[in-house]
C-alpha atoms as a PDB file:
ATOM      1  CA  UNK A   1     103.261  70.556  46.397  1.00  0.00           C
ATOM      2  CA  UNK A   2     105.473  71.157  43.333  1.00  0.00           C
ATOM      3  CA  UNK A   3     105.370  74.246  41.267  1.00  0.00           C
ATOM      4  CA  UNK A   4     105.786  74.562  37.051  1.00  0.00           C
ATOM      5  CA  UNK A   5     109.062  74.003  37.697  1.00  0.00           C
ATOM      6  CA  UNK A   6     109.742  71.342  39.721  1.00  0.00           C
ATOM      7  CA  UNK A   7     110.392  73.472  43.144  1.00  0.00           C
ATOM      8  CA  UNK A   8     109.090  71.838  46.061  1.00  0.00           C
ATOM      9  CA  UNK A   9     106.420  74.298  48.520  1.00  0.00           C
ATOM     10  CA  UNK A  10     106.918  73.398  52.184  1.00  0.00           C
ATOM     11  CA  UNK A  11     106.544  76.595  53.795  1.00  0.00           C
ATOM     12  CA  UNK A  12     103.467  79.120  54.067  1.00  0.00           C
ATOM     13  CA  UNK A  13     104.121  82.964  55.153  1.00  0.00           C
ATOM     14  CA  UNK A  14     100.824  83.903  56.652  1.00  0.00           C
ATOM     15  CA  UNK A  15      99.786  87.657  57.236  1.00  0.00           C
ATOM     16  CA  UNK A  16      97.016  87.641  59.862  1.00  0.00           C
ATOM     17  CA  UNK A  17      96.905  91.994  59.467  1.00  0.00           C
ATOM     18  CA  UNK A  18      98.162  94.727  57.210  1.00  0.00           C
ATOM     19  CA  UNK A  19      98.327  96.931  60.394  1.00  0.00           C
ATOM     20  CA  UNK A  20     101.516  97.894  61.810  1.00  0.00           C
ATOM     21  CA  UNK A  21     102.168 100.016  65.237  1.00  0.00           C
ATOM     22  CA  UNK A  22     105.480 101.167  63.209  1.00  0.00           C
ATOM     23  CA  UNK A  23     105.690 103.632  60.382  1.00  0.00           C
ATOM     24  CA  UNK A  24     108.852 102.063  59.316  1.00  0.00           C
ATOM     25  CA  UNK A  25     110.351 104.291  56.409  1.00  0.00           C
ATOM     26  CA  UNK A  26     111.021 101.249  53.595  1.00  0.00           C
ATOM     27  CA  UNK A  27     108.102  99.485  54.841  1.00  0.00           C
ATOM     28  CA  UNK A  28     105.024 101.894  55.092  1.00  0.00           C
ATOM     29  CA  UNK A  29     103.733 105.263  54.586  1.00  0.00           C
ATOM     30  CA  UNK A  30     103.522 107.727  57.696  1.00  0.00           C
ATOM     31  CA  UNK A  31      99.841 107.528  56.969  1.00  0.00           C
ATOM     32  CA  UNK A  32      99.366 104.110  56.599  1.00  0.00           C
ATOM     33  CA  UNK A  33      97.448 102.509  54.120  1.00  0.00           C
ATOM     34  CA  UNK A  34      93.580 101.803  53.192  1.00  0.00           C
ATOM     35  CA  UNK A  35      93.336  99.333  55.903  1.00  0.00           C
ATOM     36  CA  UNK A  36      91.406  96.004  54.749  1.00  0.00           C
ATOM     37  CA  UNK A  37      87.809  95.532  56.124  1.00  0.00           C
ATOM     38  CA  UNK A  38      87.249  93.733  58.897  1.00  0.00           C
ATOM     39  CA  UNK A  39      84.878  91.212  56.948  1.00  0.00           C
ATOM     40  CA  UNK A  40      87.160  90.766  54.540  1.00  0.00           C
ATOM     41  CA  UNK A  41      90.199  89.351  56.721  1.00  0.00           C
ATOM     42  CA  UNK A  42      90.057  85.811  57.128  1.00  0.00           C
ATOM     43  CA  UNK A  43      89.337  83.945  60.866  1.00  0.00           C
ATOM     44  CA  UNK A  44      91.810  82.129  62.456  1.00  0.00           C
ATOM     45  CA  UNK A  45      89.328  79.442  61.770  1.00  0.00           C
ATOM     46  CA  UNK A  46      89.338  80.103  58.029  1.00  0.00           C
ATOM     47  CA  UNK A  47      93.704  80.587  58.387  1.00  0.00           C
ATOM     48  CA  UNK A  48      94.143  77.274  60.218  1.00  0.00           C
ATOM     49  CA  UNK A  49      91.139  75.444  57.456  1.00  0.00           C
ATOM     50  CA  UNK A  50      94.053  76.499  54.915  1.00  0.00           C
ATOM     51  CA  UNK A  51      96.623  74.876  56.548  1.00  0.00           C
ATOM     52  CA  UNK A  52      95.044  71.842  57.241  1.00  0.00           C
ATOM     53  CA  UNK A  53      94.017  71.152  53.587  1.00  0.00           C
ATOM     54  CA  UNK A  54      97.747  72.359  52.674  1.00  0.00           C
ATOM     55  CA  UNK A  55      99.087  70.456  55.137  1.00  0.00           C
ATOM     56  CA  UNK A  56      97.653  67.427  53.636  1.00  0.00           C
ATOM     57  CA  UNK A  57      99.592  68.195  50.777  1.00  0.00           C
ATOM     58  CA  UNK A  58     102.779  69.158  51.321  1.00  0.00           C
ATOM     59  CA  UNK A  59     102.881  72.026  53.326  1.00  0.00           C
ATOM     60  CA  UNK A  60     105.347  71.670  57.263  1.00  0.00           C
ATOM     61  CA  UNK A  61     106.448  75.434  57.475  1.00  0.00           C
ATOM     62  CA  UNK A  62     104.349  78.086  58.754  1.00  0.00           C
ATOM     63  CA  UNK A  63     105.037  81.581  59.738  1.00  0.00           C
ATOM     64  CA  UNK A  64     103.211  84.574  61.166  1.00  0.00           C
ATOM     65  CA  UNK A  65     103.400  87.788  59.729  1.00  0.00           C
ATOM     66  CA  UNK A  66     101.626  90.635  59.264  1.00  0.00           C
ATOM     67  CA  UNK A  67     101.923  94.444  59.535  1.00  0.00           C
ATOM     68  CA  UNK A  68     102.350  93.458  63.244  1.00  0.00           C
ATOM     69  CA  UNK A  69     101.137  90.278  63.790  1.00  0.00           C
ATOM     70  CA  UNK A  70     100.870  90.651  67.566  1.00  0.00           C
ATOM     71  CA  UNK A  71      98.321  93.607  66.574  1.00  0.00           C
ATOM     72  CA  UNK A  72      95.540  91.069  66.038  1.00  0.00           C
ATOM     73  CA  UNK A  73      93.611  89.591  69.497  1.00  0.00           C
ATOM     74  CA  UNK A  74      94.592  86.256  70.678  1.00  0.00           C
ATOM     75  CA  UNK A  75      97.311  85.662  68.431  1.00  0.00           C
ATOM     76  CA  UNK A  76      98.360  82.781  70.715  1.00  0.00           C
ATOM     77  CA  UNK A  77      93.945  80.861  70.074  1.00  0.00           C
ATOM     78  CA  UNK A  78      95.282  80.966  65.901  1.00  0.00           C
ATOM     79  CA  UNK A  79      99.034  78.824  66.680  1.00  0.00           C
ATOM     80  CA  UNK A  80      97.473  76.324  69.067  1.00  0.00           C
ATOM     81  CA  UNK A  81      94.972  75.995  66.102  1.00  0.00           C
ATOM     82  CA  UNK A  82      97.929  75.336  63.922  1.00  0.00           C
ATOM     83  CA  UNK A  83      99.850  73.725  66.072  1.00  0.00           C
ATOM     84  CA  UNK A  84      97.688  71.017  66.448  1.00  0.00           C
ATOM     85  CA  UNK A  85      97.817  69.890  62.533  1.00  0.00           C
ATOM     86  CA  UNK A  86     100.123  66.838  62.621  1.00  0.00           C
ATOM     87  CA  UNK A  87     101.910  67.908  59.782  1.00  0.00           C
ATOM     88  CA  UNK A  88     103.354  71.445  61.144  1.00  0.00           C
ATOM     89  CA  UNK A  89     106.832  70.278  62.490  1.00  0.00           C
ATOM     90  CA  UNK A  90     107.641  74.410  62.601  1.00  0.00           C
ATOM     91  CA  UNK A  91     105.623  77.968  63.713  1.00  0.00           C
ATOM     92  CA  UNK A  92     107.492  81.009  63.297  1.00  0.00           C
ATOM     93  CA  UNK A  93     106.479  84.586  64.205  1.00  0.00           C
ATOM     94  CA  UNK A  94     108.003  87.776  62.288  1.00  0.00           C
ATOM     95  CA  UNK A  95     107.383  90.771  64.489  1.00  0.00           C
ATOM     96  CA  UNK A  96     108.921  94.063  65.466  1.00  0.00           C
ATOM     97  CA  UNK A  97     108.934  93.060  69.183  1.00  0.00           C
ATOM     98  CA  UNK A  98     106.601  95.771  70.676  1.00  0.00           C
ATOM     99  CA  UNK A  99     103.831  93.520  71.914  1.00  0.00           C
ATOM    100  CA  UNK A 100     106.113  90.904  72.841  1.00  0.00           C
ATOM    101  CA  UNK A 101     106.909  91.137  76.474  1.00  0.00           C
ATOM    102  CA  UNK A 102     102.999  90.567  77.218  1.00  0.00           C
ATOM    103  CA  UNK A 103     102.307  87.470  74.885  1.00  0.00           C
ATOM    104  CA  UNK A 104     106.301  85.980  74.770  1.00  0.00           C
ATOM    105  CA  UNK A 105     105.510  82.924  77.125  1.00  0.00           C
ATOM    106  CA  UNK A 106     101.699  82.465  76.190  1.00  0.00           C
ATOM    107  CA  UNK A 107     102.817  82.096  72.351  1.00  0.00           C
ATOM    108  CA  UNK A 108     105.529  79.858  73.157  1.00  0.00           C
ATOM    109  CA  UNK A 109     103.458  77.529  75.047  1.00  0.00           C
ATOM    110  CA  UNK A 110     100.563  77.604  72.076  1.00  0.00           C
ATOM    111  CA  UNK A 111     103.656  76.240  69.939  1.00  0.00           C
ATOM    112  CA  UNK A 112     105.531  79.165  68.350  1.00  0.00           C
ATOM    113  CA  UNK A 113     109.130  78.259  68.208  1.00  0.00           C
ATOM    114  CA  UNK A 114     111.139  80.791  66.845  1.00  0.00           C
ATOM    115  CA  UNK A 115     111.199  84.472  66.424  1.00  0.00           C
ATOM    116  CA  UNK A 116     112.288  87.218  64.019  1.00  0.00           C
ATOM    117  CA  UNK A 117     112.214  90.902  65.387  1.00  0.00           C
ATOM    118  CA  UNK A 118     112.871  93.821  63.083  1.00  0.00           C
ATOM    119  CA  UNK A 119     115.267  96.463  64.364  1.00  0.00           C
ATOM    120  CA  UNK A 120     117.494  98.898  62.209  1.00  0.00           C
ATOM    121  CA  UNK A 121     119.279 100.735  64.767  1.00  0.00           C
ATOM    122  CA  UNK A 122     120.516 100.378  68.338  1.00  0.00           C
ATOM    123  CA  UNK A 123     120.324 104.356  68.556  1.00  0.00           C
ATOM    124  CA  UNK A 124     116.769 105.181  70.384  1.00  0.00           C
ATOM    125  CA  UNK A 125     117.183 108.789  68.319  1.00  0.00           C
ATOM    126  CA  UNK A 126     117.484 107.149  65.049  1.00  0.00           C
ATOM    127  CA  UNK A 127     114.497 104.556  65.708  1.00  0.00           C
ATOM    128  CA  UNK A 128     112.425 107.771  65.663  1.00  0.00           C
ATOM    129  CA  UNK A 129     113.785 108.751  62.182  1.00  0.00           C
ATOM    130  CA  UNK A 130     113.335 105.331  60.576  1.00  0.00           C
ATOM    131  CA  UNK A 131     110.283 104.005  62.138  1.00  0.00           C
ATOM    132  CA  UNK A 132     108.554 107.501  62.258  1.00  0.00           C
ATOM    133  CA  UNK A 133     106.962 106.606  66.182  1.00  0.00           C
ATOM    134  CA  UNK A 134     108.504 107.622  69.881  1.00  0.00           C
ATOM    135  CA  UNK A 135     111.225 106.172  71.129  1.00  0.00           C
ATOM    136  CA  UNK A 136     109.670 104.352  73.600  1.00  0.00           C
ATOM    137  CA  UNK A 137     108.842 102.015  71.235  1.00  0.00           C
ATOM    138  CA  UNK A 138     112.460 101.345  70.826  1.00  0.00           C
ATOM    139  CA  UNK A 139     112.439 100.469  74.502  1.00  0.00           C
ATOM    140  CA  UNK A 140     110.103  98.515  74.010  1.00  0.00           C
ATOM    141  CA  UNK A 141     111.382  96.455  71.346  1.00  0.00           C
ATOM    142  CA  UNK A 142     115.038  96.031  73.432  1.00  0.00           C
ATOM    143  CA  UNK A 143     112.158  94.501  76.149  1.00  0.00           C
ATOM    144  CA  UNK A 144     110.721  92.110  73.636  1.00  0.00           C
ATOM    145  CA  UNK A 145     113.610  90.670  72.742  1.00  0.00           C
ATOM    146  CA  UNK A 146     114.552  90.048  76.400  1.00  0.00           C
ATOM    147  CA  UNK A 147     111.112  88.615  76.774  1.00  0.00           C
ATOM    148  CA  UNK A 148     111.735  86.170  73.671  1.00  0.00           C
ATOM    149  CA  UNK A 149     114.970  84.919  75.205  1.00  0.00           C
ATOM    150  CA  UNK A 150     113.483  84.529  78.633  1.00  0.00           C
ATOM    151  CA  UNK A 151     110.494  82.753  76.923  1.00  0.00           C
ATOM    152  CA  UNK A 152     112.903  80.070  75.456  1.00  0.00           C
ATOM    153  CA  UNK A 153     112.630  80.555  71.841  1.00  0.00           C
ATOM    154  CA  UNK A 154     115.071  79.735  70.191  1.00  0.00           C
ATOM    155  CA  UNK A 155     116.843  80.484  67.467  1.00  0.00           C
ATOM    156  CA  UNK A 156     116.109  84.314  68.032  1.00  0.00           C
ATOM    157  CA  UNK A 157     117.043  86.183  64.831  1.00  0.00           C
ATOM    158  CA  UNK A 158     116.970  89.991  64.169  1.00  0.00           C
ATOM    159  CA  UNK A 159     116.473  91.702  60.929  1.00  0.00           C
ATOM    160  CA  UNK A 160     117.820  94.852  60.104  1.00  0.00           C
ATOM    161  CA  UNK A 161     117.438  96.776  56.617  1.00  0.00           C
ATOM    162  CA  UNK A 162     120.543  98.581  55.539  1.00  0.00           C
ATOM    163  CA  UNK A 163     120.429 102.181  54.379  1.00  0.00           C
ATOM    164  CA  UNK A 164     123.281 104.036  53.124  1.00  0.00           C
ATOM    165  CA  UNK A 165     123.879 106.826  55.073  1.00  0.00           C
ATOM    166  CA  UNK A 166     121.198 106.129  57.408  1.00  0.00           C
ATOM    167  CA  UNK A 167     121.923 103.557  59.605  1.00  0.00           C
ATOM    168  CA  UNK A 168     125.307 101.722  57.856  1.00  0.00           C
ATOM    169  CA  UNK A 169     127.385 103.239  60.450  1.00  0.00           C
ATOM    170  CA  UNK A 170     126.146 100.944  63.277  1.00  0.00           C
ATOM    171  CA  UNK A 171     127.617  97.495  61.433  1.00  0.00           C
ATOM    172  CA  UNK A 172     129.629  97.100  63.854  1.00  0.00           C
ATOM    173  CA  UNK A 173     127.487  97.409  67.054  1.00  0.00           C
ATOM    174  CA  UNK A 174     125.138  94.949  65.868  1.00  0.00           C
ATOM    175  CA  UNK A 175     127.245  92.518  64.855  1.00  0.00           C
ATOM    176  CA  UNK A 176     128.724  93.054  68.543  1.00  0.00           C
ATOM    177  CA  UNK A 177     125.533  91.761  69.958  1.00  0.00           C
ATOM    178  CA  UNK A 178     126.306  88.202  68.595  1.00  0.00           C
ATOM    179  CA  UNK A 179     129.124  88.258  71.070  1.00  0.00           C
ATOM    180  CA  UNK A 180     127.262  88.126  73.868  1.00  0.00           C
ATOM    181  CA  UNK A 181     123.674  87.380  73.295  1.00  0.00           C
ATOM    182  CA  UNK A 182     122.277  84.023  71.433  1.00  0.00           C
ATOM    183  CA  UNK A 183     120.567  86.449  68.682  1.00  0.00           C
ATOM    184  CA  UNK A 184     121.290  86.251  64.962  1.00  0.00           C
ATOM    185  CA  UNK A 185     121.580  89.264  63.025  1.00  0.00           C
ATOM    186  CA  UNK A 186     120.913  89.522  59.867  1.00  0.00           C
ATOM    187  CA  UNK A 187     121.703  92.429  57.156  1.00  0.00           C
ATOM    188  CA  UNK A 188     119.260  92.959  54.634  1.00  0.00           C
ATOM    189  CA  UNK A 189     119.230  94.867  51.084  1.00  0.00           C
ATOM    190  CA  UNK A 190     116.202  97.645  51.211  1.00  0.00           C
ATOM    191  CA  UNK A 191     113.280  95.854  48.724  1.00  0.00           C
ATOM    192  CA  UNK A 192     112.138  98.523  46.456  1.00  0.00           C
ATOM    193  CA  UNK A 193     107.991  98.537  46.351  1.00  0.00           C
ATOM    194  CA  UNK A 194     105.862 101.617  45.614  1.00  0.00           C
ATOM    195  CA  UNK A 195     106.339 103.808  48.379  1.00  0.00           C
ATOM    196  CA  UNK A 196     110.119 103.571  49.484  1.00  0.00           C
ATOM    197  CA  UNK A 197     111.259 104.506  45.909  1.00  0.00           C
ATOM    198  CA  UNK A 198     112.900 107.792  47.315  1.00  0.00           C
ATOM    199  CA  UNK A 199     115.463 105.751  49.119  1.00  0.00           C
ATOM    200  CA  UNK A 200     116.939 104.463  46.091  1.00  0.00           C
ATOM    201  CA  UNK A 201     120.119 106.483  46.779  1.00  0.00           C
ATOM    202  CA  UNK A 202     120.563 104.518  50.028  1.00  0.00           C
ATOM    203  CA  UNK A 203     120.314 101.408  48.900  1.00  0.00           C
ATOM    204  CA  UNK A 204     123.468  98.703  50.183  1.00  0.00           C
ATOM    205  CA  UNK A 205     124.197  95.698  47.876  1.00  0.00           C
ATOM    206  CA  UNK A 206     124.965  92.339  49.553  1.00  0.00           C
ATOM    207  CA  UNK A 207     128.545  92.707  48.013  1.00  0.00           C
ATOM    208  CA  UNK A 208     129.646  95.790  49.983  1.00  0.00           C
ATOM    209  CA  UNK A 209     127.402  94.745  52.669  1.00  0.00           C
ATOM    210  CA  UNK A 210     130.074  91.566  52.788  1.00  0.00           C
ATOM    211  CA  UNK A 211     132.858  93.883  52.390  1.00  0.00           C
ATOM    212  CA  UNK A 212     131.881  96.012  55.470  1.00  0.00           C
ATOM    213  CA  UNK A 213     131.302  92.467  57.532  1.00  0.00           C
ATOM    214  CA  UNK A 214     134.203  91.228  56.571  1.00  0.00           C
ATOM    215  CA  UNK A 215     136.205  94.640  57.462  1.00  0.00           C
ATOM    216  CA  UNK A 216     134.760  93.947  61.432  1.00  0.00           C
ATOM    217  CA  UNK A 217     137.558  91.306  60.828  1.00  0.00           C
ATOM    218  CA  UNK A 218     137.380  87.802  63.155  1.00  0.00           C
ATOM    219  CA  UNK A 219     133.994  86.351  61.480  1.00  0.00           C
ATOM    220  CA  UNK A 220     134.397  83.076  59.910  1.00  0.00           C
ATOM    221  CA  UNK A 221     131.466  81.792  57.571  1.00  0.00           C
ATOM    222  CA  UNK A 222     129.309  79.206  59.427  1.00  0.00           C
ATOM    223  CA  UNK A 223     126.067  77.385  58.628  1.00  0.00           C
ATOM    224  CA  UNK A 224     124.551  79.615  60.631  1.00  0.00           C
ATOM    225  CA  UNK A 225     120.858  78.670  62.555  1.00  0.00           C
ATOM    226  CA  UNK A 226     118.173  76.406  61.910  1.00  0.00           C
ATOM    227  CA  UNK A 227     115.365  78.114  59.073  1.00  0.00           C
ATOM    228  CA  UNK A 228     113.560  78.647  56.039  1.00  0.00           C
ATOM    229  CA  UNK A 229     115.571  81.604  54.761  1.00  0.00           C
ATOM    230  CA  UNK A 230     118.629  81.961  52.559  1.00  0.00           C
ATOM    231  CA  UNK A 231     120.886  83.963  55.090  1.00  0.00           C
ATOM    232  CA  UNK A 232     124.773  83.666  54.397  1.00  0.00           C
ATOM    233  CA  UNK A 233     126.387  83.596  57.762  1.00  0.00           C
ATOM    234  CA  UNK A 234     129.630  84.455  59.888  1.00  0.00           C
ATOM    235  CA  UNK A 235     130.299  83.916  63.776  1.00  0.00           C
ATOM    236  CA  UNK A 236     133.176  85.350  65.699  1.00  0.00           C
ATOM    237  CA  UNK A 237     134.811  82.062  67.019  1.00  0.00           C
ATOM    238  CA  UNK A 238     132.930  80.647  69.824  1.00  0.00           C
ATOM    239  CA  UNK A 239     130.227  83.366  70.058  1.00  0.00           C
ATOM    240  CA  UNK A 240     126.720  82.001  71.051  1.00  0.00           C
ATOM    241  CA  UNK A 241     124.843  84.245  67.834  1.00  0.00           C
ATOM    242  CA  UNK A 242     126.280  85.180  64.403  1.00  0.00           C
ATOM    243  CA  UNK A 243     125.917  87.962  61.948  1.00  0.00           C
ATOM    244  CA  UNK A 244     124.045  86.958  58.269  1.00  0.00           C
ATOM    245  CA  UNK A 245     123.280  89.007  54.717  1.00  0.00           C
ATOM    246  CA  UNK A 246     120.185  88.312  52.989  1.00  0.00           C
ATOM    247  CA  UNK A 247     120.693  89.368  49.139  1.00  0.00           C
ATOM    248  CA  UNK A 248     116.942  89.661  48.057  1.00  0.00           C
ATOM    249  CA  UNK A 249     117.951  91.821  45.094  1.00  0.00           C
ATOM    250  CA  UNK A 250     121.737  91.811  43.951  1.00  0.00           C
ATOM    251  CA  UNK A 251     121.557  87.970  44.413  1.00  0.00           C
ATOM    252  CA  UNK A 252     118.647  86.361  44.277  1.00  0.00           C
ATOM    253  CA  UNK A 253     117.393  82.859  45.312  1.00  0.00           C
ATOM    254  CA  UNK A 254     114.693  82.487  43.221  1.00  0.00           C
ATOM    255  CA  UNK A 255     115.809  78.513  42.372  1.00  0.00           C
ATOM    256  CA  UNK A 256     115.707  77.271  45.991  1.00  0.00           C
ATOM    257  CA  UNK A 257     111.886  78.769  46.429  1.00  0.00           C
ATOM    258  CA  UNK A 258     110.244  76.938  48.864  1.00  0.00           C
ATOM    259  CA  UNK A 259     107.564  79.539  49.977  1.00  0.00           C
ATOM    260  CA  UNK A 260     104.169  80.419  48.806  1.00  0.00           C
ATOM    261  CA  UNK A 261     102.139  84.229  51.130  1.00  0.00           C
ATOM    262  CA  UNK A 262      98.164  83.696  52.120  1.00  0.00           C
ATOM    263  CA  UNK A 263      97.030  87.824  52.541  1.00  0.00           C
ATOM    264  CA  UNK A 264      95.150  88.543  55.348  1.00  0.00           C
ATOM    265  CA  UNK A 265      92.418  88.769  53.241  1.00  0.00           C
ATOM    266  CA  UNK A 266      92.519  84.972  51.275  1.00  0.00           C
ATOM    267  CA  UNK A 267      95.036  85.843  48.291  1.00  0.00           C
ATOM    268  CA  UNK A 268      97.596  82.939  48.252  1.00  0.00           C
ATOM    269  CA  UNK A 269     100.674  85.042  47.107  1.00  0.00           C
ATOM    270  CA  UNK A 270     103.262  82.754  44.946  1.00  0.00           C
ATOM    271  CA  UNK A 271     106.355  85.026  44.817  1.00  0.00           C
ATOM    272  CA  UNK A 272     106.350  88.310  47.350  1.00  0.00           C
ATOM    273  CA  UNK A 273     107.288  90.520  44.437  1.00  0.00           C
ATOM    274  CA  UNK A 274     104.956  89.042  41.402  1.00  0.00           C
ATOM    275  CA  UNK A 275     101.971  90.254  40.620  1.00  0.00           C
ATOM    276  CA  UNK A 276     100.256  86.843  40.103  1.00  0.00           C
ATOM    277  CA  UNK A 277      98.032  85.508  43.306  1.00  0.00           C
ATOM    278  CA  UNK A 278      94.548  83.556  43.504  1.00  0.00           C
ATOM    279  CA  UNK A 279      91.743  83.572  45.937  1.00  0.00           C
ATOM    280  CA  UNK A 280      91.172  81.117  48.688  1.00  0.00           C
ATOM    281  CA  UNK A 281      88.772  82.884  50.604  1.00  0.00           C
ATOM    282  CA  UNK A 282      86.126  82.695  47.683  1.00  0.00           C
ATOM    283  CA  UNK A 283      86.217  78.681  47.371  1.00  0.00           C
ATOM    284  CA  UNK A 284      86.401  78.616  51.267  1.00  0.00           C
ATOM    285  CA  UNK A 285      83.653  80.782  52.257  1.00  0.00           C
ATOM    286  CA  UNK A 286      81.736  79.432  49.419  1.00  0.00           C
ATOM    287  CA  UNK A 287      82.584  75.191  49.510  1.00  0.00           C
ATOM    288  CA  UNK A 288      85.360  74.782  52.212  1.00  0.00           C
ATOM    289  CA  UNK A 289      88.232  73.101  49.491  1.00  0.00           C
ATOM    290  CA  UNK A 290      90.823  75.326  48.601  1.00  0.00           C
ATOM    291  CA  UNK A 291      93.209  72.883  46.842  1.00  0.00           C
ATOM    292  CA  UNK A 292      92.136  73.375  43.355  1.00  0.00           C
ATOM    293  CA  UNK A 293      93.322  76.885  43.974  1.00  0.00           C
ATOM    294  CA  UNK A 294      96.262  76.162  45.897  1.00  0.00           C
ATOM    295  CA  UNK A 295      97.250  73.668  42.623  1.00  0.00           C
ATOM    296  CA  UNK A 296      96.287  76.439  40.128  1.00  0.00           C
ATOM    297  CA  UNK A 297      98.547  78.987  41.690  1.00  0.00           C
ATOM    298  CA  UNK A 298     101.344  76.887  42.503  1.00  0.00           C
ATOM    299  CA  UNK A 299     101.494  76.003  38.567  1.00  0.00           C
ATOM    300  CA  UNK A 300     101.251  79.648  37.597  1.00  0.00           C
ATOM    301  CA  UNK A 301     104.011  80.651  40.249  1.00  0.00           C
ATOM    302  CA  UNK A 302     106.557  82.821  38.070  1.00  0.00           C
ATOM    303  CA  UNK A 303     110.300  81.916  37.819  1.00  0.00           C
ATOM    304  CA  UNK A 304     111.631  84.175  39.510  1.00  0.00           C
ATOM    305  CA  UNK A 305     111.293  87.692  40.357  1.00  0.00           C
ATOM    306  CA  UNK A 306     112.481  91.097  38.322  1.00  0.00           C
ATOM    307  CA  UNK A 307     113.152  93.684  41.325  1.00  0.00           C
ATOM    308  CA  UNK A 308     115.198  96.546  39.796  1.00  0.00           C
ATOM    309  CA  UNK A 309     116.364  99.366  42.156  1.00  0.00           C
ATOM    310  CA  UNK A 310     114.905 102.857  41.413  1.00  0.00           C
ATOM    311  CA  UNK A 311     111.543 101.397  40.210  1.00  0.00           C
ATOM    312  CA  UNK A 312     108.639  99.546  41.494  1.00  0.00           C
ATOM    313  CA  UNK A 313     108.047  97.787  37.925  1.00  0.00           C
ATOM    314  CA  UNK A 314     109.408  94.252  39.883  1.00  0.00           C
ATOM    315  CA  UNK A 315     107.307  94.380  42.893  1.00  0.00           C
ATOM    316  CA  UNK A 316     104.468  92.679  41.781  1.00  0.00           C
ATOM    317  CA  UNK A 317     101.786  96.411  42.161  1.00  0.00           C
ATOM    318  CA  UNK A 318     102.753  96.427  45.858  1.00  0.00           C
ATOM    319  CA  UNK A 319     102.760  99.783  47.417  1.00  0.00           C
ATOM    320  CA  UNK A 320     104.371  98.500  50.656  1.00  0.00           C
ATOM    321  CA  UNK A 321     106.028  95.519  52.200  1.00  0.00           C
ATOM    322  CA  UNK A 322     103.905  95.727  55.208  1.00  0.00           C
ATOM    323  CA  UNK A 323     100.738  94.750  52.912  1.00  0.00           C
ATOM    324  CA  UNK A 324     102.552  90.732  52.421  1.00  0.00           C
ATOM    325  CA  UNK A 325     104.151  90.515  55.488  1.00  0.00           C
ATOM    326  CA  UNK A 326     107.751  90.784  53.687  1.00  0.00           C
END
């Protein structure tokens, strides 16, 4: 699969919900969003008919996002599904770790291989503040991650939005994790979309974000752990994780796109932030081939994207991140 400009699509983001157990204040509004019917959300059936036909195509890479994936029942019956196209060499699962400690070891035998968990803080008071729920659920999330680890996946990565003034004091404590645990933490600049415009003031460019890393002093840049992401990385010496910064805005890496989004409800997605998508779930509910589709979005997919800070004019009409699965 090659887009308009010669970029080759490997990997599929897929959101299986636009629920979320979190109210996570860049992500979603405290009162969530007009949920999408349940009729209109595609099967796992219909999901895994997608990447079959794509897989015949092009397409090795698949992730699971949602919302919260692990939200939806029987996560685990839609990645043996996948799993078993010859094709998919790779299953990944973005989640914020909640639901994990229940389904860890039944999605890693279905074939899930490696994990992303969301978590800004290591403070159980500030969880509260930034994902607007109890702190419990930041218990919880410490448990999923143990889960993941005793599960076997591998590489375990964690993804943490910087906010000044919010959470930019803790730098150091989460790039102290990488001492001892195999995780990989990852900085990331705060995505402007419709309803996290009011944090404008806190957002952190990659720059200083590399300035404060680099201030932690001892990190050398490595190549970092196997993935489809564009994650600069560091390590302290022999430590068994490192520390990353993903630079969706200040630098973008629009050039080495490899990535196309399927909605929960059938839109294939060609840039997160671009308003341009086209319906699968029409030509699939209606005839079962979705490749004309696929091969009319992919040479439609826009250059690149125009995210400005302070305004949602970039984003593509999203209102939050949680509705693409990020």
């Amino acid at each position: 699969m090659l887009d308009q400009f010669g970029r080759r699509i490997d990997y599929l983001r897929i959101s299986v919900t636009d629920k979320c157990n979190l109210r996570c204040t860049y992500c979603m509004p405290v009162g969530g969003l007009e949920w999408i019917p349940k009729p209109e959300l595609l099967t796992y059936e219909e999901i895994a008919e997608v990447v079959r036909q794509m897989a015949g195509v092009g397409l090795t890479r698949v992730r699971l996002t949602g919302g919260e994936p692990l939200i939806r029942r029987d996560l685990p019956k839609l990645v043996e599904m996948i799993a078993a196209v010859p094709q998919i060499r790779d299953i990944a699962l973005s989640t914020n770790a909640i639901l994990l400690p229940e389904s860890a070891e039944e999605l890693k035998a279905a074939g899930v291989q490696r994990i992303n968990v969301s978590l800004d803080t290591l403070r159980p008071d500030r969880f509260e503040e930034i994902a607007r729920r109890p702190r419990r659920f930041f218990d919880d999330t410490l448990d999923g991650l143990a889960a993941a680890e005793g599960a076997g996946f591998s590489p375990i990565k964690i993804n943490t939005v910087m906010l000044r003034g919010l959470n930019d004091d803790e730098f150091a404590a989460f790039a102290a994790l990488t001492r001892t645990r195999p995780w990989h933490v990852r900085f990331i600049e705060l995505m402007p979309v419709g309803e996290n415009l009011h944090l404008a003031d806190r957002f952190i460019s990659a720059d200083e974000m590399l300035e404060r890393v680099a201030e932690l002093g001892g990190l050398e840049p490595v190549s970092g752990p196997i993935g489809n992401g564009p994650a600069r990385y560091f390590q302290y010496g022999d430590a068994p994780g490192t520390v990353g910064v993903i630079t969706p805005l200040s630098h973008n890496y629009c050039d080495r796109c490899n990535r196309v989004r399927l909605t929960a409800d059938g839109q294939l997605r060609t840039c997160l932030f671009g308003s341009h998508q086209v319906d699968l779930k029409t030509p699939l509910r209606t005839h079962g081939n979705v490749l004309d589709a696929v091969g009319r979005a992919l040479q439609d997919k826009q250059e690149r994207h125009w995210l400005q800070i302070g305004t949602d004019t970039g984003s593509g009409g999203l209102a939050a991140l949680s509705q693409v699965g990020g």
